[in-house]
Protein backbone atom coordinates (compact mmCIF):
# COMPACT_ATOMS: atom_id res chain seq x y z
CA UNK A 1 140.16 80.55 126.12
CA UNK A 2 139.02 84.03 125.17
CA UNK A 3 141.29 86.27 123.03
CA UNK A 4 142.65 89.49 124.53
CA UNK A 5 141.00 92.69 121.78
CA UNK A 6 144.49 94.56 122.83
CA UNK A 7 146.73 91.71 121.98
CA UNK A 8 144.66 91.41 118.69
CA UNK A 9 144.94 95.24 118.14
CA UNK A 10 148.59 95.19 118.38
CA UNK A 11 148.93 92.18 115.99
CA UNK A 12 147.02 93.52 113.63
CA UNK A 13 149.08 96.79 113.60
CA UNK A 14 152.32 94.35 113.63
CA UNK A 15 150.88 93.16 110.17
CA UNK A 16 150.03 96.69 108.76
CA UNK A 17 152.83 98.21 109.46
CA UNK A 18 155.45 95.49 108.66
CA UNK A 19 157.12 95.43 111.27
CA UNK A 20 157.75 95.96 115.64
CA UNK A 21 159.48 99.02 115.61
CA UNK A 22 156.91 100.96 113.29
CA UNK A 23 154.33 99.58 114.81
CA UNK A 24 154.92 100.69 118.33
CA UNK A 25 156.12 103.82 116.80
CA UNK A 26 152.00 104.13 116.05
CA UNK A 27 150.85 102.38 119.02
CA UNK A 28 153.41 104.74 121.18
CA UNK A 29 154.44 101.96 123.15
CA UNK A 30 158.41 100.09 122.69
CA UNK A 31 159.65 97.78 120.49
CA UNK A 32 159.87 95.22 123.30
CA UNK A 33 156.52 95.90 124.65
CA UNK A 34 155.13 95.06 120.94
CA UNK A 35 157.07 92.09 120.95
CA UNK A 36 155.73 91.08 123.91
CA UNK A 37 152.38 91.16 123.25
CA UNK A 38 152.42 89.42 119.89
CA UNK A 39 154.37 86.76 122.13
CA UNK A 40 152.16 86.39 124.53
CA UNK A 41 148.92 85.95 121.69
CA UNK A 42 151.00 82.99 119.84
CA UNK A 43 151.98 81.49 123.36
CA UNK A 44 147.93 81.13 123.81
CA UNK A 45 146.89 80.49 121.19
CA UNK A 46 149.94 78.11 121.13
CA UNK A 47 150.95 78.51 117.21
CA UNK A 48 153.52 80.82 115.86
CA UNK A 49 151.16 83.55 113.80
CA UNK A 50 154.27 86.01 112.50
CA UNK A 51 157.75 84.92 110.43
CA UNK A 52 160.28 86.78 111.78
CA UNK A 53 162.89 85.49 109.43
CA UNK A 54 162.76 88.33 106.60
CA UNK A 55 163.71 91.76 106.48
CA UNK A 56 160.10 92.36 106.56
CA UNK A 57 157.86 90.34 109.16
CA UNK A 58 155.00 88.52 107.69
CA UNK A 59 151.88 86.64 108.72
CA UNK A 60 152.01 82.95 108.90
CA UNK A 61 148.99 81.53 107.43
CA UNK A 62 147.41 80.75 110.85
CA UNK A 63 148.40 84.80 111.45
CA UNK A 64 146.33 85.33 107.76
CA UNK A 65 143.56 83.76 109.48
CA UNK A 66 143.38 85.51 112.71
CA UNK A 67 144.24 88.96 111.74
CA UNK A 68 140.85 88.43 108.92
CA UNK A 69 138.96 87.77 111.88
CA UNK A 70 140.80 90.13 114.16
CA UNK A 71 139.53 92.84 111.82
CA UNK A 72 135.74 91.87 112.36
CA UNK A 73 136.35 91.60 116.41
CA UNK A 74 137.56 94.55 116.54
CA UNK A 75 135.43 96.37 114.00
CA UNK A 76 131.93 95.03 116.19
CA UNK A 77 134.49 96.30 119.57
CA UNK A 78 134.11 99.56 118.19
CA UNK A 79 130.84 99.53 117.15
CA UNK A 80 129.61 98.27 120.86
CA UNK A 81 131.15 101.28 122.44
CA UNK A 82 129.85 104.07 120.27
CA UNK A 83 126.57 102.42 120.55
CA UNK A 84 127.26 102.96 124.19
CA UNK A 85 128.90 106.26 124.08
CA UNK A 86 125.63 107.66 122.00
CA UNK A 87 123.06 106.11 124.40
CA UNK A 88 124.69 107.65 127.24
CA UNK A 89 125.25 111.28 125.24
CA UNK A 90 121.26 111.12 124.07
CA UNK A 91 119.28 109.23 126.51
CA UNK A 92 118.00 112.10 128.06
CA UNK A 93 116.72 113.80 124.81
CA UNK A 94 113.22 113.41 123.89
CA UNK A 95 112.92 110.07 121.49
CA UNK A 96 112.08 111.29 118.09
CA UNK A 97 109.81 109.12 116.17
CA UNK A 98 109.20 109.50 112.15
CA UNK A 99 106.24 108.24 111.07
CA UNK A 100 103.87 108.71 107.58
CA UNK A 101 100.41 110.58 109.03
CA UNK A 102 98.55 107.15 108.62
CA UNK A 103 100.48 104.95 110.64
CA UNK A 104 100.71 107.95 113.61
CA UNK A 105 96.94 108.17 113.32
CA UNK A 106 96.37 104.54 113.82
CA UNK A 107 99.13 102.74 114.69
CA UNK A 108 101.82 104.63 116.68
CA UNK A 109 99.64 104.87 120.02
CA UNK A 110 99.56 101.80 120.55
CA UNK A 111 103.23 101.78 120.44
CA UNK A 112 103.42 104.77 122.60
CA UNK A 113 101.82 102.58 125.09
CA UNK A 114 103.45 100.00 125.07
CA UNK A 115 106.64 101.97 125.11
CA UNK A 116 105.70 103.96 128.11
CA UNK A 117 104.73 101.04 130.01
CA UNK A 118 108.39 99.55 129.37
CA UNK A 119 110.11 103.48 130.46
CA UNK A 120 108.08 105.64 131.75
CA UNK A 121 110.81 107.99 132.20
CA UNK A 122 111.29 108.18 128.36
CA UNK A 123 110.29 111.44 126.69
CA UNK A 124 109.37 111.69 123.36
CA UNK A 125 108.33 113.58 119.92
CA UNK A 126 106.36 112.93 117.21
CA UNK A 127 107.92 113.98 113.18
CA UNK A 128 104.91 113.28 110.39
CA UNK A 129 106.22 113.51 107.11
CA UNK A 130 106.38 111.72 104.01
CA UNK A 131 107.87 108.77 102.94
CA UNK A 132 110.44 110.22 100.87
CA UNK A 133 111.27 113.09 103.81
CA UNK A 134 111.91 110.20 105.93
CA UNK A 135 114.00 108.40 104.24
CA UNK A 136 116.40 110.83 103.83
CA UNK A 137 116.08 112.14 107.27
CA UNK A 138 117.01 107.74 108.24
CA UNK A 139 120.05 108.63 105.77
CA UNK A 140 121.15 111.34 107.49
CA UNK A 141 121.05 110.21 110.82
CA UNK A 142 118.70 112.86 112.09
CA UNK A 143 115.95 110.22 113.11
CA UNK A 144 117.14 106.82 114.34
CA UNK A 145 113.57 104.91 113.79
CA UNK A 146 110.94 106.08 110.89
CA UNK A 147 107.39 104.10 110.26
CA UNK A 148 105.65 103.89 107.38
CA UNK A 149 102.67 102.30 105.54
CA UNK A 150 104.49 100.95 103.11
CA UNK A 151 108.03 100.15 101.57
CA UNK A 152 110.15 103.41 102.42
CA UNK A 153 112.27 104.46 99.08
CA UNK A 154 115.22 102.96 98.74
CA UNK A 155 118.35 103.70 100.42
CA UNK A 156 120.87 103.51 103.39
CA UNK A 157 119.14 102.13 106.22
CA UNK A 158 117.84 99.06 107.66
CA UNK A 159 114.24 98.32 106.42
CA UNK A 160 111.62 95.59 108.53
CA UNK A 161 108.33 94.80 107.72
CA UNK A 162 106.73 94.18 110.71
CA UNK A 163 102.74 94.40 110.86
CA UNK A 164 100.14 94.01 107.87
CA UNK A 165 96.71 95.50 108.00
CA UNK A 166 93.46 95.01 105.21
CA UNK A 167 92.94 98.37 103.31
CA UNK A 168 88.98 99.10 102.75
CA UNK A 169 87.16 101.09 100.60
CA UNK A 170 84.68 102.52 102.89
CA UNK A 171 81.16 104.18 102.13
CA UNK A 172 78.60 105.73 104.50
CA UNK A 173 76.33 103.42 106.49
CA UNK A 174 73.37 104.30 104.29
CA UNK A 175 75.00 103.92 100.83
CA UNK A 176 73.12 101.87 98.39
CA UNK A 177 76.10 99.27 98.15
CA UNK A 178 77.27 99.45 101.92
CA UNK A 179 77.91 95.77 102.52
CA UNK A 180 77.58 94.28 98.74
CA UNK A 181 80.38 92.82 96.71
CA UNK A 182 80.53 95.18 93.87
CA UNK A 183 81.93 94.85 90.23
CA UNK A 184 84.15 98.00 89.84
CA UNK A 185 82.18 98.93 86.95
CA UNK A 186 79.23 100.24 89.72
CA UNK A 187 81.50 102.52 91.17
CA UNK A 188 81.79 104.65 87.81
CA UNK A 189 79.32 107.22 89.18
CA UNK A 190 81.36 107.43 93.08
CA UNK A 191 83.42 110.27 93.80
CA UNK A 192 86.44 108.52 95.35
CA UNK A 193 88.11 110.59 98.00
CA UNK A 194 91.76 111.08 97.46
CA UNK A 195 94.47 111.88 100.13
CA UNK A 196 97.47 114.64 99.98
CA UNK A 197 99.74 114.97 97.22
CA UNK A 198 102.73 112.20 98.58
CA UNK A 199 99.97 110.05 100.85
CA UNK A 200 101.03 106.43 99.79
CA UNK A 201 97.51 105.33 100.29
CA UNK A 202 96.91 108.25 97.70
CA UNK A 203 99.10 106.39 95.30
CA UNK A 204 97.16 103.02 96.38
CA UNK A 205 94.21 104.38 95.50
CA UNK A 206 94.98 106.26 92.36
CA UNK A 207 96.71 102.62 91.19
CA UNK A 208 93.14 100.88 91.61
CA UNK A 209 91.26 103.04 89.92
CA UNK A 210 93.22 102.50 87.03
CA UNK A 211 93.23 98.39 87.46
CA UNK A 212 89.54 99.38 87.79
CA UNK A 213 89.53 101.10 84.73
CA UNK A 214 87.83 103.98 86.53
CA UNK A 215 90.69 106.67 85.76
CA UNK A 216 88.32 109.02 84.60
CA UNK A 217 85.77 108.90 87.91
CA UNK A 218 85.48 111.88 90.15
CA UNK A 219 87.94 112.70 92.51
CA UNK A 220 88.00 115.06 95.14
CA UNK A 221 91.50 116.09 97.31
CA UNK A 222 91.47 116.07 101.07
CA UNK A 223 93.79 115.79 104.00
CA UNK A 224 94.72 112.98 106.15
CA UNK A 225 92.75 109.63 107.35
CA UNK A 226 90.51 111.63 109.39
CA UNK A 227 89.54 114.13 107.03
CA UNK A 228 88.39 110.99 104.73
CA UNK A 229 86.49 109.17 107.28
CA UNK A 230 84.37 112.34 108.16
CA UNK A 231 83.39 113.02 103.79
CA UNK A 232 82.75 109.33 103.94
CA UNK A 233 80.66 109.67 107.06
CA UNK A 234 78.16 112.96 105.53
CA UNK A 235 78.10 111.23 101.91
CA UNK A 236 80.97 113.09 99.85
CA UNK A 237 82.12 109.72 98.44
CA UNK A 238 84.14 106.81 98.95
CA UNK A 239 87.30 106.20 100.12
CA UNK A 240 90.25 103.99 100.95
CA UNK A 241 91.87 103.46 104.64
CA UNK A 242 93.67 100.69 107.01
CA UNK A 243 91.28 98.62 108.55
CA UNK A 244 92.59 99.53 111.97
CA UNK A 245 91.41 103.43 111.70
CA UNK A 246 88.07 102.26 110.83
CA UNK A 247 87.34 99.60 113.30
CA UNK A 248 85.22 101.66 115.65
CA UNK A 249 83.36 103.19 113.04
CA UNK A 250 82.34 99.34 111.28
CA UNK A 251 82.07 98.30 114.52
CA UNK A 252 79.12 101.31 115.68
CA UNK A 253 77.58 101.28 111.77
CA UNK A 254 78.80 104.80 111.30
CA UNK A 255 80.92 103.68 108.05
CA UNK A 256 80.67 100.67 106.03
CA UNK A 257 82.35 98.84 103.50
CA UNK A 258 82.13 97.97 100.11
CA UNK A 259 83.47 94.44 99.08
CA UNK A 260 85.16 95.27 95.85
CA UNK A 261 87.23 92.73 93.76
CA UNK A 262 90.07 92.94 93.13
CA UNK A 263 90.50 94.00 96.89
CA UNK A 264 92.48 96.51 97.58
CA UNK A 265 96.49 94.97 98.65
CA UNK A 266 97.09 94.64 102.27
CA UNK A 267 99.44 97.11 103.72
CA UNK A 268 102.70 96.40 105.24
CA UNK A 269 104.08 98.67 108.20
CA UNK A 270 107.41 99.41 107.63
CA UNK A 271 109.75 100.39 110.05
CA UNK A 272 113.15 102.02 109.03
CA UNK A 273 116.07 101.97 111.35
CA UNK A 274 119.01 104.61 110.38
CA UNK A 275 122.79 103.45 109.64
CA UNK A 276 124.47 106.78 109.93
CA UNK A 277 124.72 106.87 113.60
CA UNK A 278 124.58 103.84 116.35
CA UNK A 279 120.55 103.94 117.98
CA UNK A 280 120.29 104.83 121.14
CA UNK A 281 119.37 102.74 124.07
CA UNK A 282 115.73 104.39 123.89
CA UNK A 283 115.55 103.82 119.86
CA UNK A 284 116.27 100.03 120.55
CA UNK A 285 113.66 99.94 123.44
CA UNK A 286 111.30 101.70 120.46
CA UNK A 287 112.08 98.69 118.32
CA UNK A 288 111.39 95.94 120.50
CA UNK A 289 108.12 97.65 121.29
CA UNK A 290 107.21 98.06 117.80
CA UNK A 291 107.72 94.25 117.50
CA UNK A 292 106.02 93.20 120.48
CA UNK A 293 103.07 95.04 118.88
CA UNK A 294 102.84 93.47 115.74
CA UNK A 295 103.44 90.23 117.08
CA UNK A 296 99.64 90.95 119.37
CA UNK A 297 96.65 89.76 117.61
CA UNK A 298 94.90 93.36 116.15
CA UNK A 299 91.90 94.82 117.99
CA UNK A 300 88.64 93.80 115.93
């Protein structure tokens, strides 16, 4: 048999309130109609679920038992229509997407793809901010879906890792060591090409040098993946990126890498899904793209 939600609604407001009367005084409906209804529930579900005997009606324990899981019906009820109410209200906005400058340089078209492919129709926008920025932008509800190379700071939201990809430390083609394994201690003369204040592959970087014990070797600050790839390119230094921005570059000899160990971690896409709001029909479609992605074998 399946359970009637407004027959469970009205129980459960039977228990809070302690009684028919006050309850239908809350529900606006009569005394008999209440009545009625609880009836009709304990003639289904063929068990009496309310004493009637006291001054005060109580639940019997089978009512204990249904009005705990009443609670949680009607609870996922409610969340199933604002889920549908908000996809309705904001699927025809533009999709916004937050993403770390990394993964939108690298990762996120091939997303894009995919999710056009699925919707054509959809329109969307791109946000690239930090980690931190995102976060609390996830918290607040002002971005339903956030990427990121890397864990995302704690807080309220849902958090799934979904695809991994080698970090390199990358040299130009005609470096000395383009190729070799290298002991750290070799790299003590490098200048090692750092990315924005708040990059995570910054912080990656900045980490290794000191398992390297190469804390005190040159540094020198630039901006983004691509501004990296280019010093790397003309000889400025060394640096570290994702394996995936590179490929083409290995691939055609422009850049190479040096084999360092310990090897730089892999890096973990994260992808951060807010709780503040229900996601919208097009901000579920987003996930299931984003999954179907990292489940495809990466381009060599």
């Amino acid at each position: 048999m399946r359970l009637n939600l407004n027959q469970l609604a009205i129980f459960a407001q039977v228990i809070e309130c302690g009684g028919f009367s006050a309850a239908g005084q809350v529900l606006f409906l009569s005394q008999s109609s209440v009545s009625k209804q609880v009836q009709n529930l304990e003639i289904a579900l063929r068990t009496q679920l309310v004493d009637r005997s006291g001054p005060k009606i109580r639940p019997t324990l089978a009512g204990e038992v249904l009005l705990a899981q009443s609670r949680e019906v009607l609870a996922l009820a409610d969340q199933a229509v604002a889920a549908v109410q908000a996809a309705t209200l904001l699927a025809e906005d533009p999709l916004v997407i937050g993403s770390t400058s990394t993964i939108s340089g690298h990762f996120l078209p091939s997303v894009l793809l995919e999710l056009r492919q699925r919707a054509p129709e959809v329109r969307f926008s791109l946000v690239v901010d930090s980690a931190d920025r995102l976060a609390q932008a996830l918290e607040e509800g002002r971005i339903g879906v956030a990427l990121s190379g890397g864990p995302l700071p704690p807080g309220r939201y849902r958090a799934e890792r979904l695809a991994g990809d080698d970090m390199l430390l990358v040299c130009a083609a005609d470096h000395p060591l383009a190729g070799r394994e290298v002991p750290p201690a070799e790299l003590s003369n490098e200048t090692f090409l750092l990315r924005e204040a708040g990059s995570q592959t910054r912080r990656q970087l900045t980490d290794l040098l000191h398992g390297w014990e190469l804390s005190g070797a040159r540094t020198l600050d630039l901006w983004g993946t691509e501004g990296v790839k280019e010093a790397v390119r003309i000889g400025l230094g060394v640096g570290l990126v994702a394996h995936r921005s590179v490929r083409l570059e290995l691939r055609h000899g422009e850049l190479a890498e040096l084999r360092i160990h310990p090897a730089p971690e892999r890096r973990t896409v994260t992808a951060g899904s807010t709780l503040a709001r229900p996601l919208t029909a097009c901000e579920q479609l987003l996930l299931l793209a984003l999954r179907d992605v990292t489940r495809a074998p990466a381009p060599v």
